[in-house]
Protein backbone atom coordinates (compact mmCIF):
# COMPACT_ATOMS: atom_id res chain seq x y z
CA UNK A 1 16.88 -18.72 4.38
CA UNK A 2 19.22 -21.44 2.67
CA UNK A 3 20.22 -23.10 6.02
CA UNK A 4 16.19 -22.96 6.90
CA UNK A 5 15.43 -24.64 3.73
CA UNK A 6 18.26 -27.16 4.23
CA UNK A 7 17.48 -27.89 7.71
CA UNK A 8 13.92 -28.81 6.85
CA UNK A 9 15.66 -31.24 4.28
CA UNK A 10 17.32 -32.97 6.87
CA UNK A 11 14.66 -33.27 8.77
CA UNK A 12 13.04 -35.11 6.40
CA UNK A 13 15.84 -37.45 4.98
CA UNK A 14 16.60 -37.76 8.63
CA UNK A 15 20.21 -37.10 7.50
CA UNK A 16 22.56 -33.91 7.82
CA UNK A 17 22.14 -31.67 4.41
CA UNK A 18 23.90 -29.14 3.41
CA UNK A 19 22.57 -25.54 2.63
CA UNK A 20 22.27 -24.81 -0.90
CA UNK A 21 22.31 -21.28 -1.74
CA UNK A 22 19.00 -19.68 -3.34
CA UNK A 23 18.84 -18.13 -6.26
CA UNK A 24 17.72 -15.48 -7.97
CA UNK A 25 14.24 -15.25 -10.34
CA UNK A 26 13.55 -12.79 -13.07
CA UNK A 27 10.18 -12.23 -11.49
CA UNK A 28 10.66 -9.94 -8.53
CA UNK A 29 13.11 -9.33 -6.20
CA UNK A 30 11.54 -11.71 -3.19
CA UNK A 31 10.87 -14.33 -4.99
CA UNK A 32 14.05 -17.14 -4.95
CA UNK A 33 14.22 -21.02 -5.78
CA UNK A 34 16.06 -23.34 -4.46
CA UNK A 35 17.50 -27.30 -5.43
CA UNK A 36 17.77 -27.88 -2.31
CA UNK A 37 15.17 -31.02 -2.64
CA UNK A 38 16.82 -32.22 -5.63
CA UNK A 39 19.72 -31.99 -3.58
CA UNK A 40 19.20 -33.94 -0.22
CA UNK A 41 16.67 -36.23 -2.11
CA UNK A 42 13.91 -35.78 -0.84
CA UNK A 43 9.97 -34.61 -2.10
CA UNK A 44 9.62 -31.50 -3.36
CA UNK A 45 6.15 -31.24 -2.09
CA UNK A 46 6.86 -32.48 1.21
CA UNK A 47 9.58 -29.83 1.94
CA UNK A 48 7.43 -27.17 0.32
CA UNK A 49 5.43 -27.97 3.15
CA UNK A 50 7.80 -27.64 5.71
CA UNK A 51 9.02 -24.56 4.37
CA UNK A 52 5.80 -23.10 4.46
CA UNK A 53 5.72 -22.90 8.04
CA UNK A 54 8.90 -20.36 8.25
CA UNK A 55 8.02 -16.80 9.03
CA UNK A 56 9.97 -15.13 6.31
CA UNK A 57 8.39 -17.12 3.84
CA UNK A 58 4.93 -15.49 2.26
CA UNK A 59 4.50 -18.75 -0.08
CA UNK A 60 6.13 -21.80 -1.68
CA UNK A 61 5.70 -23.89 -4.48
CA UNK A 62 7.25 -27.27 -5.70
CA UNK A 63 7.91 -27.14 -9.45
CA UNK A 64 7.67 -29.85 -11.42
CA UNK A 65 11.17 -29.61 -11.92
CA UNK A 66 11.79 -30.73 -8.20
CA UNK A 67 13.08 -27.27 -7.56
CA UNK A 68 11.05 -24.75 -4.60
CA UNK A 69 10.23 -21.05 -5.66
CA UNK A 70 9.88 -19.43 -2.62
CA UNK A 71 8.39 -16.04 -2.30
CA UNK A 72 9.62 -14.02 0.67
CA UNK A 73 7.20 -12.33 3.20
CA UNK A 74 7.75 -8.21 3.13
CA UNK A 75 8.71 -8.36 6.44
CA UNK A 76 11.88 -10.72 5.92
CA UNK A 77 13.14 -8.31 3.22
CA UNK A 78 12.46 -5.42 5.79
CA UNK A 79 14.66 -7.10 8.11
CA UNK A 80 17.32 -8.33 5.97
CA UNK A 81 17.91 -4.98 4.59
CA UNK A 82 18.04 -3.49 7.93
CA UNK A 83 21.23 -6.41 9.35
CA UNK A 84 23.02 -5.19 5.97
CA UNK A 85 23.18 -1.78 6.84
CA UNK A 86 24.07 -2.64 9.94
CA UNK A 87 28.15 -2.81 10.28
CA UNK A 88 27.87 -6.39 11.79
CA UNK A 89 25.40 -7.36 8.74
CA UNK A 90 27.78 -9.82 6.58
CA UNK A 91 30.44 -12.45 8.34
CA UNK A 92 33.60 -11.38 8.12
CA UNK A 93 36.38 -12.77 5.80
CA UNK A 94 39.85 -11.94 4.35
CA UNK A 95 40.77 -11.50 1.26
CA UNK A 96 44.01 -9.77 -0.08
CA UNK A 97 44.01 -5.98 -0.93
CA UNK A 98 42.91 -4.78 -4.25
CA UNK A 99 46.10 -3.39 -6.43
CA UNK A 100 46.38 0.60 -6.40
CA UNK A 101 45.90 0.56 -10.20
CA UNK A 102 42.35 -0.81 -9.59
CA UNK A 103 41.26 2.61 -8.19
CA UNK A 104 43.21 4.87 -10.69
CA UNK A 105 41.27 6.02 -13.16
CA UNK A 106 38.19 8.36 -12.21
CA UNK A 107 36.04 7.28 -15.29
CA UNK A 108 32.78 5.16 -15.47
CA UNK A 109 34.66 2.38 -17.58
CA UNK A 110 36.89 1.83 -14.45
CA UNK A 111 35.01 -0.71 -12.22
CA UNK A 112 36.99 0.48 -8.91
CA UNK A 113 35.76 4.23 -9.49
CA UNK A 114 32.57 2.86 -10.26
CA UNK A 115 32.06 1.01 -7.01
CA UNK A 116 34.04 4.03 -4.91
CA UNK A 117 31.10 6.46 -6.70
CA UNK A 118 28.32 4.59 -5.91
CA UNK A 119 29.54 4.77 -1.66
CA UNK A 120 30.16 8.03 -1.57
CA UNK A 121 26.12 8.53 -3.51
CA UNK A 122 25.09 6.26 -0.67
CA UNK A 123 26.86 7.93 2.29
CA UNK A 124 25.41 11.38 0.47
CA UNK A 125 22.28 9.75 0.81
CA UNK A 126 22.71 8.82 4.34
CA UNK A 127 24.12 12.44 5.20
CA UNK A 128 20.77 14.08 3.74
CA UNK A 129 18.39 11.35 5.52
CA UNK A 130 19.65 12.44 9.25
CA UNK A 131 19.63 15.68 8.35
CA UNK A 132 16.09 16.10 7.24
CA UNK A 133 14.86 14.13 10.12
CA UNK A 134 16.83 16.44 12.51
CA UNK A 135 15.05 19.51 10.80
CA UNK A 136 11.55 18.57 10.92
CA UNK A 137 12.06 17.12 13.95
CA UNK A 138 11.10 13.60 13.02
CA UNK A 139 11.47 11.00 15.63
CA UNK A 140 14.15 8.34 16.33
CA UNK A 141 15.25 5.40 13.51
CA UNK A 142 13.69 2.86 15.82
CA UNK A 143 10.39 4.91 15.76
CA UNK A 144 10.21 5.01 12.17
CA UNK A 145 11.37 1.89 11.77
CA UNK A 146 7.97 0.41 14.07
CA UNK A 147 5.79 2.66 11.92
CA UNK A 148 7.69 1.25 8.61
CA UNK A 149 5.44 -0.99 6.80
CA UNK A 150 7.28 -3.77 4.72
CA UNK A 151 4.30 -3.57 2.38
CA UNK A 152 5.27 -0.63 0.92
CA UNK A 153 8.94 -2.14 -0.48
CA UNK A 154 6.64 -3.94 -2.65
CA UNK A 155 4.70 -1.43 -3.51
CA UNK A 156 7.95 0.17 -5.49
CA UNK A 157 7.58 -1.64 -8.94
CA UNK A 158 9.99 0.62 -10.78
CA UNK A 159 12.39 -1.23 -12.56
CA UNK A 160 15.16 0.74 -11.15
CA UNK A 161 13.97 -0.35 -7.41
CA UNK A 162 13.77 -3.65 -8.50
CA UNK A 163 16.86 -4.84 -10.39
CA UNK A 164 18.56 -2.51 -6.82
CA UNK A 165 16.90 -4.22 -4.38
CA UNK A 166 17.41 -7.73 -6.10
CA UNK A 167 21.49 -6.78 -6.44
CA UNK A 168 21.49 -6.21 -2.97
CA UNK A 169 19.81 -9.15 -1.54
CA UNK A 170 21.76 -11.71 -3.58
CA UNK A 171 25.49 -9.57 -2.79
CA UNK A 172 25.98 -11.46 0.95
CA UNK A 173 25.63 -15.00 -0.61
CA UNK A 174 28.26 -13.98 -3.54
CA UNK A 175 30.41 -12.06 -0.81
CA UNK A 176 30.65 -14.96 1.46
CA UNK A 177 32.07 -16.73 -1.04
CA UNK A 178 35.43 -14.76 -0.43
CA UNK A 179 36.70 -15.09 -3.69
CA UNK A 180 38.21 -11.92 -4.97
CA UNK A 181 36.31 -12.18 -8.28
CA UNK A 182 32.98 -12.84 -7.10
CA UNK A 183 33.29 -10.31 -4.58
CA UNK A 184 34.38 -7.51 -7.08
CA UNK A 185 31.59 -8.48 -9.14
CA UNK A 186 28.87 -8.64 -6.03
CA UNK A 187 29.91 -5.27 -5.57
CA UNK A 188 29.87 -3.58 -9.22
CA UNK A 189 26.63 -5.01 -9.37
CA UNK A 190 25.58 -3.49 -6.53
CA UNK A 191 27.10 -0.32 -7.55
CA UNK A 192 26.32 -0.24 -10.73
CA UNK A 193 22.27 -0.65 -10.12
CA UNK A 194 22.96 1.74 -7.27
CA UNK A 195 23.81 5.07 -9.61
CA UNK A 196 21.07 5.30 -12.37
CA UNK A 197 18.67 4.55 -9.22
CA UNK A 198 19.81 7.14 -7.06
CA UNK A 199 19.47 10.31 -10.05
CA UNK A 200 15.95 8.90 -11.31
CA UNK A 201 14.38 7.90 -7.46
CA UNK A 202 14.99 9.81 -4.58
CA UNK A 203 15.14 7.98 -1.08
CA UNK A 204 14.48 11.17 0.46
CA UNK A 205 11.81 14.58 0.04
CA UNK A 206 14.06 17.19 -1.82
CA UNK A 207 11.37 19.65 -2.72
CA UNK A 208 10.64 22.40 -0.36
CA UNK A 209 7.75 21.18 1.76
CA UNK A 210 7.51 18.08 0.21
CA UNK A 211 6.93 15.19 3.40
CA UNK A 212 8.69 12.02 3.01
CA UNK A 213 6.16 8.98 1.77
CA UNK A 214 6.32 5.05 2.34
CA UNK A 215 8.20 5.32 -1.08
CA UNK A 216 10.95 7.70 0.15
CA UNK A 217 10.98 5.46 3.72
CA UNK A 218 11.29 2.38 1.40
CA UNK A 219 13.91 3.60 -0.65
CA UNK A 220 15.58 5.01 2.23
CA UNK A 221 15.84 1.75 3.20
CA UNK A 222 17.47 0.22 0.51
CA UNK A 223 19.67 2.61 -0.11
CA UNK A 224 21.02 2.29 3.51
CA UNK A 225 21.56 -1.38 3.12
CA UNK A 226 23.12 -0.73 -0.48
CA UNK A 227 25.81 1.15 1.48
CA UNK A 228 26.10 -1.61 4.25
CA UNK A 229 26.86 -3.76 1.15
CA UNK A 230 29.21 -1.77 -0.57
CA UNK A 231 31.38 -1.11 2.55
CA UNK A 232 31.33 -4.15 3.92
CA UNK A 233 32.72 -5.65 0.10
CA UNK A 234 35.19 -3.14 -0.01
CA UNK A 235 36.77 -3.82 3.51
CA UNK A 236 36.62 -7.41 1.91
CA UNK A 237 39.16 -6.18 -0.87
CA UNK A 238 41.33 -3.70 1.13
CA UNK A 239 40.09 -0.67 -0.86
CA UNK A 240 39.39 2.31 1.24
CA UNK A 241 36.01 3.62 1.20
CA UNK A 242 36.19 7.83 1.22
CA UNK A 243 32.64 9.47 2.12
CA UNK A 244 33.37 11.97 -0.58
CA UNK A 245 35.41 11.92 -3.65
């Protein structure tokens, strides 16, 4: 969305501009702002009116600040979650290994275990999904993923879905940065939201006879693309992601 933004900016300056990353809000996990007007020097309102005619974006207003808050349509965030659980979701990069001592210690105040935890709750997760489809017989990923609607990530105001799902969008923007500090933190963050979220809110129908709902689809979801994250960060830092530990 940054190089969208960015190269509406230069089409107004009529200069080259370079993306600046959004950012995050406090006010749900779609909704982003961005400098990037106060950056290429150019009116707010103006590209707020370019931007508006992007399909992933549901809204956008100029501040009086000169910033953008853009609000993200459902769809977009259906999509994006989908490329991050998909192994060729985040650009590659190299950074050097983590140290053994990193992984060590199996306790909650070690970051490493914490991260290593929250991948093999997510692979777990996965495990469970595909086998509950195969016994009721459900159809294919690509047939629930046409009747998924995006409206129903949304719908899932729990704060536990929504400080997850905003962790997870902003992790490829702090990966790419390939520093080994930002990326460790990207993923604790991630992994750290991911835990609580996956004991309180199942992404999947446990109870016997219980059918899956938009919720457990929608949570499904994001709990796919949590793992996309989390694997692709730790191939980042050379730590070796077990399904089980």
């Amino acid at each position: 969305m940054a190089d969208a933004v960015a190269d509406a900016a230069a089409y107004l300056s009529g200069m080259p501009a370079t993306p600046v990353p959004l950012e995050r809000t406090d006010r749900a996990p779609w909704v982003w702002v961005s400098a990037q007007a106060l950056r290429s020097r150019v009116d707010a309102q103006a590209l707020a009116d370019a931007v508006r005619e992007h399909p992933a974006v549901e809204a956008v207003a100029a501040r009086a600040d000169g910033w953008l808050e853009i609000t993200l349509a459902p769809e977009w965030v259906d999509r994006t979650l989908a490329d991050l659980a998909a192994p060729a979701g985040m650009p590659p990069a190299h950074l050097p290994a983590a140290p053994p001592a990193v992984l060590g210690r199996r306790t909650l105040d070690n970051p490493g275990f914490v991260v290593l935890l929250a991948h093999a709750r997510a692979c777990r997760v996965a495990g469970q999904a595909l086998a509950g489809q195969e016994r009721a017989g459900q159809a294919t990923d690509q047939h629930d993923a046409a009747a998924f609607d995006p409206q129903a990530l949304r719908d899932l105001s729990d704060p536990l879905d929504v400080v997850l799902l905003t962790e997870i969008l902003d992790a490829p923007r702090r990966l790419v940065a390939t520093t080994p500090h930002e990326c460790a933190a990207a993923l604790l963050a991630v992994a750290a939201a991911y835990l609580p979220w996956e004991e309180r809110r199942p992404a999947i129908a446990t109870r016997p006879g219980e059918s899956s709902t938009p919720q457990h689809w929608a949570r499904a979801r994001i709990s796919a693309a949590g793992l996309g994250v989390l694997e692709r960060g730790m191939a980042l830092l050379g730590i070796t992601a077990p399904e089980r530990i």
